[in-house]
PDB file of N, CA and C in Angstrom:
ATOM      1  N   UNK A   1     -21.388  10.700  25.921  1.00  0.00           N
ATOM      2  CA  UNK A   1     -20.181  10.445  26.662  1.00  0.00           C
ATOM      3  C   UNK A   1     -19.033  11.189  25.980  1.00  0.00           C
ATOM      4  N   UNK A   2     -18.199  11.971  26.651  1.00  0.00           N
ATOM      5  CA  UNK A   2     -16.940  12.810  26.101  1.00  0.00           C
ATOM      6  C   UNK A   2     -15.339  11.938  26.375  1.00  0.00           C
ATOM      7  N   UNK A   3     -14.880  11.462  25.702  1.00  0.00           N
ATOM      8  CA  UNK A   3     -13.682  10.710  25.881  1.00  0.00           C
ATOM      9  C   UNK A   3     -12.349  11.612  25.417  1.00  0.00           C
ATOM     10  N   UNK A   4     -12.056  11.513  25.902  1.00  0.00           N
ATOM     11  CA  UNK A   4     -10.541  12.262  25.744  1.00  0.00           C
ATOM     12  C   UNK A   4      -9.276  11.403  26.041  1.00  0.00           C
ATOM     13  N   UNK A   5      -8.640  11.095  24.451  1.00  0.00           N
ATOM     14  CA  UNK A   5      -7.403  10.229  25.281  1.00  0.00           C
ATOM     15  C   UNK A   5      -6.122  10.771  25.899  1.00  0.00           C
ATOM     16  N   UNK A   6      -5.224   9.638  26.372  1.00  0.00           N
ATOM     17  CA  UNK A   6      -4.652   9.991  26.994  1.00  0.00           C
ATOM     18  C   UNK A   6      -3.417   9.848  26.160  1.00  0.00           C
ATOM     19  N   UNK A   7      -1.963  11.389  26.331  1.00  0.00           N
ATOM     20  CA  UNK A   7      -0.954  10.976  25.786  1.00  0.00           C
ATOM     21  C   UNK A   7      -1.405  11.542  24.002  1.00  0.00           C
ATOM     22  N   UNK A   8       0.184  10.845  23.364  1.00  0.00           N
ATOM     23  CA  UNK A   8      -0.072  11.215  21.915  1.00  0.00           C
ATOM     24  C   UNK A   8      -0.979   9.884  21.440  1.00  0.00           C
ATOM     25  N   UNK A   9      -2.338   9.735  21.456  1.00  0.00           N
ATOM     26  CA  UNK A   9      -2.898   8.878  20.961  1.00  0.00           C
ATOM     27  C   UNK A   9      -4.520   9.795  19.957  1.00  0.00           C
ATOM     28  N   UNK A  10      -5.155   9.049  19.324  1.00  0.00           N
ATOM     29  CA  UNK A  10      -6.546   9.928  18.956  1.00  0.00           C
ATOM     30  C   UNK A  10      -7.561   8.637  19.036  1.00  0.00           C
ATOM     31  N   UNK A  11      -8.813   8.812  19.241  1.00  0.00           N
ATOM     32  CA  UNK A  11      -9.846   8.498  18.878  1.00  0.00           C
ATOM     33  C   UNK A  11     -10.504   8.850  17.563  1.00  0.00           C
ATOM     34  N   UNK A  12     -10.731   7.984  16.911  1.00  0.00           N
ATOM     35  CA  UNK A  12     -11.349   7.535  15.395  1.00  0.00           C
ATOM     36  C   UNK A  12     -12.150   6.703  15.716  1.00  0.00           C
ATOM     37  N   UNK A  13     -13.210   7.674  14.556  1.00  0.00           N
ATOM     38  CA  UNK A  13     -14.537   6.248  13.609  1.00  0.00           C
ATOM     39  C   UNK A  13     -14.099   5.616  12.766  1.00  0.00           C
ATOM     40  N   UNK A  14     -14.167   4.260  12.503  1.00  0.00           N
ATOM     41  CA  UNK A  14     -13.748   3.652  11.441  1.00  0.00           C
ATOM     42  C   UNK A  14     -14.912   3.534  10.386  1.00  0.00           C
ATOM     43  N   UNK A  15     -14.077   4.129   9.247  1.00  0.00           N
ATOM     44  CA  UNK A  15     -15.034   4.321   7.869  1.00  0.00           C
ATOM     45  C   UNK A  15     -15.014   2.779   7.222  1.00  0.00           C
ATOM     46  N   UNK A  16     -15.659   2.262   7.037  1.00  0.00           N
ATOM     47  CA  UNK A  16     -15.452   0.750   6.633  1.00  0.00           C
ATOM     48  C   UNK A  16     -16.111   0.796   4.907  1.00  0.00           C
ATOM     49  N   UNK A  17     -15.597  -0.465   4.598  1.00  0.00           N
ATOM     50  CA  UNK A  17     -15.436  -0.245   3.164  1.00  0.00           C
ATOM     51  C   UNK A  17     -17.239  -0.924   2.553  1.00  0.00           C
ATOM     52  N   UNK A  18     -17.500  -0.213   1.517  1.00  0.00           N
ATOM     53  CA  UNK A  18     -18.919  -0.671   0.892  1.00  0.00           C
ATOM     54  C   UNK A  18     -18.950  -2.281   1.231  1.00  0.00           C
ATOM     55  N   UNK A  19     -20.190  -3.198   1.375  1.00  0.00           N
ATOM     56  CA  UNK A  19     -19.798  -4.472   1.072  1.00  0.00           C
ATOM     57  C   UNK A  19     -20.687  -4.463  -0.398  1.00  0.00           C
ATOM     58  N   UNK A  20     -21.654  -3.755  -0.579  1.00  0.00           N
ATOM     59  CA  UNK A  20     -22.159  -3.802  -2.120  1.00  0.00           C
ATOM     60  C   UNK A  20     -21.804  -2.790  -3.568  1.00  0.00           C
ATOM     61  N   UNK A  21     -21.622  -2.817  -4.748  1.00  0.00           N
ATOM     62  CA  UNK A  21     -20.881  -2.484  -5.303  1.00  0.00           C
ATOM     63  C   UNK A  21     -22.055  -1.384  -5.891  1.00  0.00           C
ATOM     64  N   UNK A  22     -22.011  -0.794  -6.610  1.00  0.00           N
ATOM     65  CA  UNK A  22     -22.703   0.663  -6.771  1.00  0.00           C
ATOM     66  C   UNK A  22     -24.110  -0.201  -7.755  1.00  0.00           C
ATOM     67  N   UNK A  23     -23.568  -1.176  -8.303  1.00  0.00           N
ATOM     68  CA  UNK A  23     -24.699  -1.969  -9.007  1.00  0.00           C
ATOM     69  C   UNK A  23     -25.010  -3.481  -8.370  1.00  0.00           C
ATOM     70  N   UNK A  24     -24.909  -3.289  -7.559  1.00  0.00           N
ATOM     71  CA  UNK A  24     -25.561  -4.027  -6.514  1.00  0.00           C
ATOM     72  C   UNK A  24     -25.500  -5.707  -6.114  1.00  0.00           C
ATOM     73  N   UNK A  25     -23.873  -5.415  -6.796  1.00  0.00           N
ATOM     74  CA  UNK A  25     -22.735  -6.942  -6.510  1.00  0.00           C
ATOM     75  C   UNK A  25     -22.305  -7.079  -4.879  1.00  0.00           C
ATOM     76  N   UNK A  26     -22.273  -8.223  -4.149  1.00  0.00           N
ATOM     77  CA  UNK A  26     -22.279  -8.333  -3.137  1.00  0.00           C
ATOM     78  C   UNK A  26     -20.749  -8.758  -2.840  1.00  0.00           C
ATOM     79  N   UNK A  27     -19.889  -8.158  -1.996  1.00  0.00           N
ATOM     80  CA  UNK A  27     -18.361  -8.354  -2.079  1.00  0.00           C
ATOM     81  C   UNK A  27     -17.997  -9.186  -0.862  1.00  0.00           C
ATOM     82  N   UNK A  28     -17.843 -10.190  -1.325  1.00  0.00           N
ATOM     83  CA  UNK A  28     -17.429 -11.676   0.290  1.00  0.00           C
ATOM     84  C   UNK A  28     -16.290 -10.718   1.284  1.00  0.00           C
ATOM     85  N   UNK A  29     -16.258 -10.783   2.047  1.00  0.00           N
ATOM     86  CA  UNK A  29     -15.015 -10.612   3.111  1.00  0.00           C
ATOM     87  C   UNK A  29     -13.761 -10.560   2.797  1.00  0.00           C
ATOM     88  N   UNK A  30     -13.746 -12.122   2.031  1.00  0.00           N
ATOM     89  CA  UNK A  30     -11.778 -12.430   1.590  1.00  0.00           C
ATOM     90  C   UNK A  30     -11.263 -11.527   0.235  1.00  0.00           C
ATOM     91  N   UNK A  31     -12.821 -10.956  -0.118  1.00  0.00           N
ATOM     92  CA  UNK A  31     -12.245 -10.024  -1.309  1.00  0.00           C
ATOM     93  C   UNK A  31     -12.023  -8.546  -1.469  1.00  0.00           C
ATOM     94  N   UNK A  32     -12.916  -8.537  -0.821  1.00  0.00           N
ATOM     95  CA  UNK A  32     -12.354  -6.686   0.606  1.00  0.00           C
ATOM     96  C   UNK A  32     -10.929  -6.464   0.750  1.00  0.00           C
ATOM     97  N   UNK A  33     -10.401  -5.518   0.346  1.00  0.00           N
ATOM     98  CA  UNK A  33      -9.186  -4.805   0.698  1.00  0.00           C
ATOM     99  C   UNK A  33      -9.566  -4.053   2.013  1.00  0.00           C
ATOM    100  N   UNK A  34      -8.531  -3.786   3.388  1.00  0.00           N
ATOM    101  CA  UNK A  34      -8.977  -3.377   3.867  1.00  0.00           C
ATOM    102  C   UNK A  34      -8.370  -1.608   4.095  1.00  0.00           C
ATOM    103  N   UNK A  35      -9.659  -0.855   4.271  1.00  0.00           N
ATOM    104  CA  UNK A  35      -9.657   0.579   4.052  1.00  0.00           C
ATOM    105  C   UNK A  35      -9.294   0.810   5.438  1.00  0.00           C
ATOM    106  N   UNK A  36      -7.957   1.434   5.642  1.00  0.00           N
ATOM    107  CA  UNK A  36      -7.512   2.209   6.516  1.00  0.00           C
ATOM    108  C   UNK A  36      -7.745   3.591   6.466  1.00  0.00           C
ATOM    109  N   UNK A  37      -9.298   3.656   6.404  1.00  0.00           N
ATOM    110  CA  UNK A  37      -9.418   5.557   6.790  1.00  0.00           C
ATOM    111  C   UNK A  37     -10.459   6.053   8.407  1.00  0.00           C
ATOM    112  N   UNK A  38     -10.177   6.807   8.819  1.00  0.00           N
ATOM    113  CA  UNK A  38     -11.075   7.276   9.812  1.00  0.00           C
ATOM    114  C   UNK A  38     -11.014   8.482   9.687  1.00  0.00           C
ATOM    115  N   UNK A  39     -12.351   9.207  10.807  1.00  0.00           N
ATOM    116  CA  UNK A  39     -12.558  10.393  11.299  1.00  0.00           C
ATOM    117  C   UNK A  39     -12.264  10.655  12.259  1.00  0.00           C
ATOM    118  N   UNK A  40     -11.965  11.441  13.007  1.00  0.00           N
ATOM    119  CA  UNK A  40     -10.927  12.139  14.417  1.00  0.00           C
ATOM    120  C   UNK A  40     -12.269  12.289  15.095  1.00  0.00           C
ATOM    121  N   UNK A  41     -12.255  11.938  16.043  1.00  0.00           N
ATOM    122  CA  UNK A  41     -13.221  11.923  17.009  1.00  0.00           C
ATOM    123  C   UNK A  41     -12.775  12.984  18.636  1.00  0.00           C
ATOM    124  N   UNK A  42     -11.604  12.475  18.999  1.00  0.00           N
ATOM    125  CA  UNK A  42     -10.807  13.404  19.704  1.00  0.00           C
ATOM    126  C   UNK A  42      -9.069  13.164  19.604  1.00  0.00           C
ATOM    127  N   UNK A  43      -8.761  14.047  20.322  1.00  0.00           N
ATOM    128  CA  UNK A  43      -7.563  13.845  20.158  1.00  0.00           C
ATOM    129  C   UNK A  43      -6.621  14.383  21.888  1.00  0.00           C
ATOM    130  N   UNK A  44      -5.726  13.457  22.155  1.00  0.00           N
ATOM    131  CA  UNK A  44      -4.501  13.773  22.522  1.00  0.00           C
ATOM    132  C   UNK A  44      -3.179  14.861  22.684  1.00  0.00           C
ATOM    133  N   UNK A  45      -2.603  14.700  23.627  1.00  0.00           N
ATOM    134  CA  UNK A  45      -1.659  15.488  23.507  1.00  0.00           C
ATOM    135  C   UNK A  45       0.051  15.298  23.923  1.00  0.00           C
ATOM    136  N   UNK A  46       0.913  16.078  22.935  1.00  0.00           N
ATOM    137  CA  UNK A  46       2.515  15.582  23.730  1.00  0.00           C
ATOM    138  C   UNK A  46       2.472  15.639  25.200  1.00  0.00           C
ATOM    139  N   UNK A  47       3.568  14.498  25.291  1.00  0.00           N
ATOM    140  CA  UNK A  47       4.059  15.113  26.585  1.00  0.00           C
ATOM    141  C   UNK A  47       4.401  16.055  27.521  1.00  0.00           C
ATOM    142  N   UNK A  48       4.412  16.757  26.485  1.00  0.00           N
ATOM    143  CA  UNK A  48       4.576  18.777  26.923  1.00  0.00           C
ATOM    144  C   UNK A  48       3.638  19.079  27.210  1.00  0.00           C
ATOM    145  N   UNK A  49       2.341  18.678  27.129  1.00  0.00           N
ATOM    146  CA  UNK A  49       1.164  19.493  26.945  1.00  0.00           C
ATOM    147  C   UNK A  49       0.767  20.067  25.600  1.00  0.00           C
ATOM    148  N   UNK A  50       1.458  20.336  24.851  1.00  0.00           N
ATOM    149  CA  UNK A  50       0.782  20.633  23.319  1.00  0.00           C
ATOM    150  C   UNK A  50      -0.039  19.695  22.676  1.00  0.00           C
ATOM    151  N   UNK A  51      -0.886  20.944  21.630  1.00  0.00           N
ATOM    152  CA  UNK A  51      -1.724  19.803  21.099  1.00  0.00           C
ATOM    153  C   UNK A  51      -1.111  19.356  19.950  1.00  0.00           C
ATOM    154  N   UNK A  52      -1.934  17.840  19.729  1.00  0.00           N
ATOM    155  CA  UNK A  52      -0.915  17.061  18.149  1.00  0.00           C
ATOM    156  C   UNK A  52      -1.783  18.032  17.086  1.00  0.00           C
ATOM    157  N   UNK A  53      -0.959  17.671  15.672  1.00  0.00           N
ATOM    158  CA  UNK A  53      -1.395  18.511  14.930  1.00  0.00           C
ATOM    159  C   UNK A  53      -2.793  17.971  14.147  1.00  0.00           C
ATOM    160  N   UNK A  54      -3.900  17.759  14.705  1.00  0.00           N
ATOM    161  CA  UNK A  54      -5.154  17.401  13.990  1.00  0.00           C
ATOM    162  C   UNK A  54      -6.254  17.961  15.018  1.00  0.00           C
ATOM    163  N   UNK A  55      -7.461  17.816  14.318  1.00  0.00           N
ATOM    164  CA  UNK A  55      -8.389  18.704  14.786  1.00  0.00           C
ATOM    165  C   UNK A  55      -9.683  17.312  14.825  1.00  0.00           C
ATOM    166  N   UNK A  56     -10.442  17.665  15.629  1.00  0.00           N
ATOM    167  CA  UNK A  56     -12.026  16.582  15.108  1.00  0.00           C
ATOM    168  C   UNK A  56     -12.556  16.805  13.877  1.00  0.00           C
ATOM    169  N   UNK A  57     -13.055  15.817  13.439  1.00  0.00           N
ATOM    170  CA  UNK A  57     -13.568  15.823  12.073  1.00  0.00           C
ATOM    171  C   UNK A  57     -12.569  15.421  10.757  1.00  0.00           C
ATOM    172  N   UNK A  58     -10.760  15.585  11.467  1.00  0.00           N
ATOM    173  CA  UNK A  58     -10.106  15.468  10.153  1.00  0.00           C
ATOM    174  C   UNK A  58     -10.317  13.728   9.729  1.00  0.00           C
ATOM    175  N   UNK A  59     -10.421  13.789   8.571  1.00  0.00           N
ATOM    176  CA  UNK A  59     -10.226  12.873   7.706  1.00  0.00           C
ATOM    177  C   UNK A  59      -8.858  12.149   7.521  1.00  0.00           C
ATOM    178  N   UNK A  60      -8.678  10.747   7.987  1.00  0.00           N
ATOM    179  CA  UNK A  60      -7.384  10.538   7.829  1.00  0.00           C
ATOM    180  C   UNK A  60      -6.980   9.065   7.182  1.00  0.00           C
ATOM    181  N   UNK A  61      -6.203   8.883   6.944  1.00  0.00           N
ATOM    182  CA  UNK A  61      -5.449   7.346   6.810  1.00  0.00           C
ATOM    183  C   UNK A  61      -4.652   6.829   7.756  1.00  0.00           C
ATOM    184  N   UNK A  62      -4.361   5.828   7.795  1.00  0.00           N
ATOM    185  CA  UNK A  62      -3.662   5.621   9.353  1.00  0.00           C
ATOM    186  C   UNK A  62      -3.015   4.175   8.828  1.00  0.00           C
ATOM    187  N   UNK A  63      -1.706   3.803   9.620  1.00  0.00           N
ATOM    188  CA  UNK A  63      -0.919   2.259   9.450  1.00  0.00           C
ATOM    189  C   UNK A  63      -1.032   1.614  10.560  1.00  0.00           C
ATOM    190  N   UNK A  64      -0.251   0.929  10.694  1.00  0.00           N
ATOM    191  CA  UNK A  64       0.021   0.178  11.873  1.00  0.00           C
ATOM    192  C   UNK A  64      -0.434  -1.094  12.534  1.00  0.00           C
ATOM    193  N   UNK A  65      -0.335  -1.515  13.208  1.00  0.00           N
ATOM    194  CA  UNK A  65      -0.640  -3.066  13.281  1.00  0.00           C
ATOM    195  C   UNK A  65      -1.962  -3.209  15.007  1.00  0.00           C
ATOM    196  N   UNK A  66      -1.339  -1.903  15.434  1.00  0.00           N
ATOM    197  CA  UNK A  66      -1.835  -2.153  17.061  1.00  0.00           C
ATOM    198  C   UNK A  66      -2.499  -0.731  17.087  1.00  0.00           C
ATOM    199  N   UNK A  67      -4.215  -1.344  17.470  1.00  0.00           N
ATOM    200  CA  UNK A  67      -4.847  -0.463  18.192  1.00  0.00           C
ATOM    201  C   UNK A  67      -6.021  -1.033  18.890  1.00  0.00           C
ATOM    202  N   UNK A  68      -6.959  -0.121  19.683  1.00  0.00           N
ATOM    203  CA  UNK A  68      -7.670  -0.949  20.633  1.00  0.00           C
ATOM    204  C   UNK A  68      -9.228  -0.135  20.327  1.00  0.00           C
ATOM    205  N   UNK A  69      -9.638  -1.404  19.581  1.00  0.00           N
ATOM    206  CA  UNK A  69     -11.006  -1.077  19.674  1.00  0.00           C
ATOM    207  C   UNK A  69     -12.332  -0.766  20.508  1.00  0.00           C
ATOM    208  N   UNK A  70     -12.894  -0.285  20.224  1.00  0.00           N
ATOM    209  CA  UNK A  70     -14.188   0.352  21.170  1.00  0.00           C
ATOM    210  C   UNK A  70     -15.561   0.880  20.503  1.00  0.00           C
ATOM    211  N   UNK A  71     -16.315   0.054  20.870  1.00  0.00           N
ATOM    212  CA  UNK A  71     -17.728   0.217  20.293  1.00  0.00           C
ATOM    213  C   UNK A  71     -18.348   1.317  21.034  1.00  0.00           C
ATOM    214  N   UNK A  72     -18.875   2.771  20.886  1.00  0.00           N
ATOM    215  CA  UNK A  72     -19.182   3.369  20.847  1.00  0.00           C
ATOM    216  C   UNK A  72     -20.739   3.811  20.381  1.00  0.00           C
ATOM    217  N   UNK A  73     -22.019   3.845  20.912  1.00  0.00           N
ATOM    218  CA  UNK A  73     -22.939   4.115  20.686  1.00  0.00           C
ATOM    219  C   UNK A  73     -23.399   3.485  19.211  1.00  0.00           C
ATOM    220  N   UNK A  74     -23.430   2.110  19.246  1.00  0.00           N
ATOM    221  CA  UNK A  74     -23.270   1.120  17.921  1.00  0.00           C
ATOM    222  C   UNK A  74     -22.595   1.208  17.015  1.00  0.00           C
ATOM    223  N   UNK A  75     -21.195   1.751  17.247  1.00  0.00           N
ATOM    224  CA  UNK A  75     -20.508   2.442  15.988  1.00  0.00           C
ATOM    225  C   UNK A  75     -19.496   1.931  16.507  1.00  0.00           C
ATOM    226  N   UNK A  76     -18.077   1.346  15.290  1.00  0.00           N
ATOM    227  CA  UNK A  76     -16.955   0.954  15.521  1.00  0.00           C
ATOM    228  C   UNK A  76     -15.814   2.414  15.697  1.00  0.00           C
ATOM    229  N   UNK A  77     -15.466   2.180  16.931  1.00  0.00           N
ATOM    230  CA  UNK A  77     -14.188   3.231  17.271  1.00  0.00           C
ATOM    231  C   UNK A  77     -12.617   2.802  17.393  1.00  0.00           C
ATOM    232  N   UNK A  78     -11.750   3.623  17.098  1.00  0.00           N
ATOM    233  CA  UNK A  78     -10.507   2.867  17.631  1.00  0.00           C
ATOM    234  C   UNK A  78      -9.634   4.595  18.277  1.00  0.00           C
ATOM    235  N   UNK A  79      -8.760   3.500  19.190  1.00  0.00           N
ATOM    236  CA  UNK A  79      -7.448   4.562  19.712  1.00  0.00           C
ATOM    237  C   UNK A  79      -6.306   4.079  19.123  1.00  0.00           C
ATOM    238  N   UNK A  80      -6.056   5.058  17.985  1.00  0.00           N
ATOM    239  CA  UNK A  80      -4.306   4.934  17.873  1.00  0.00           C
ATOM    240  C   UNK A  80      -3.232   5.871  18.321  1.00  0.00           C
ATOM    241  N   UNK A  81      -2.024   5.425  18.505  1.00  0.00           N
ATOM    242  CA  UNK A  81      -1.247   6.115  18.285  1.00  0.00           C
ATOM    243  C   UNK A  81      -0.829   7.348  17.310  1.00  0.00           C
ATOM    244  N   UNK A  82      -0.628   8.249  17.760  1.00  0.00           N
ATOM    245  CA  UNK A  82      -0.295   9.162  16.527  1.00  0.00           C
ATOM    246  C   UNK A  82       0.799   9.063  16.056  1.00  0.00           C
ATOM    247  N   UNK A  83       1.712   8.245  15.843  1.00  0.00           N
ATOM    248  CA  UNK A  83       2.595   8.085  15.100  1.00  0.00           C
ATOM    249  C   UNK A  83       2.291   7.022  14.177  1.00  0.00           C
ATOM    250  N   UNK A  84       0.999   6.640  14.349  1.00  0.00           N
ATOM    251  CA  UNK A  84       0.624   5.623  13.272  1.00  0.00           C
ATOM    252  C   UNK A  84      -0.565   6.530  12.105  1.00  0.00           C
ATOM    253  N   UNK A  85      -0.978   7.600  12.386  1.00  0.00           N
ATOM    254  CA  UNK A  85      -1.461   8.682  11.206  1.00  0.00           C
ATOM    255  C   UNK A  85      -0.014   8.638  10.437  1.00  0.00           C
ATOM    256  N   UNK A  86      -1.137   8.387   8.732  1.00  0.00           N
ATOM    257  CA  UNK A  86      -0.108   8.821   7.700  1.00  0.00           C
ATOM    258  C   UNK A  86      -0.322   9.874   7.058  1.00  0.00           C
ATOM    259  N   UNK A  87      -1.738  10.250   7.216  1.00  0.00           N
ATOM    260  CA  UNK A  87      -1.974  11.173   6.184  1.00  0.00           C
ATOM    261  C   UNK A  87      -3.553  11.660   6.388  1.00  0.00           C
ATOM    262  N   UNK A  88      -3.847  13.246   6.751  1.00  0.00           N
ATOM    263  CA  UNK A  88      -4.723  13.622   6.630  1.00  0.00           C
ATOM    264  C   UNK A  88      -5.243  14.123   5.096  1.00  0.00           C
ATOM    265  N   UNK A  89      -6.786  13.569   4.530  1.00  0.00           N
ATOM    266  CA  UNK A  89      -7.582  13.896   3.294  1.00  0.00           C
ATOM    267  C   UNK A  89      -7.819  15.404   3.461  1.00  0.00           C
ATOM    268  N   UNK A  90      -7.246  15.955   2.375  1.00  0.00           N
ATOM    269  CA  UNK A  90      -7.926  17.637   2.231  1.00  0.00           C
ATOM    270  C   UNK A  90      -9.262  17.235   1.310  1.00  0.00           C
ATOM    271  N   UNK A  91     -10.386  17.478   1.326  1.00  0.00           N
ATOM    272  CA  UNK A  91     -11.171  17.904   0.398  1.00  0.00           C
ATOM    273  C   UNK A  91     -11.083  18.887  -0.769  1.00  0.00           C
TER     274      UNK A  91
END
């Protein structure tokens, strides 16, 4: 399925945080910080028609309080706003 949103918004995978620890401690829920990062899945555009400045695949961090989830081929997705990207990861 090809989704394309609508407006300045993007589609993201949500990268979710380990629940086991590299030595093999099991981390409850209430002790999880939660990791605001995703992958760009698609993306949006201004009102003008231009494109926003990210590409698929970027790596990002993101804020904000409001977005709308969507399960996607057993995988957690979300649509945010692009004014709620803070920061794309360079490798």
């Amino acid at each position: 399925m090809k989704i394309k949103p609508v407006g300045e918004r993007i589609l993201i995978k949500v990268i979710k945080e380990e629940e086991v620890t590299k030595g093999g401690i099991y981390i409850p829920e209430s002790a999880r910080k939660e990791k605001k990062e995703g992958i760009v899945v698609a993306v949006g555009t201004y009102e003008d028609g231009k494109g926003l400045p990210l590409e698929k695949g970027d790596h990002i961090i993101y804020g904000g309080f409001q977005s709308d989830e969507i399960d996607l081929d057993g995988e957690q997705h979300m649509f945010l706003e692009f004014k709620d990207v803070l920061a794309v990861i360079e490798d």
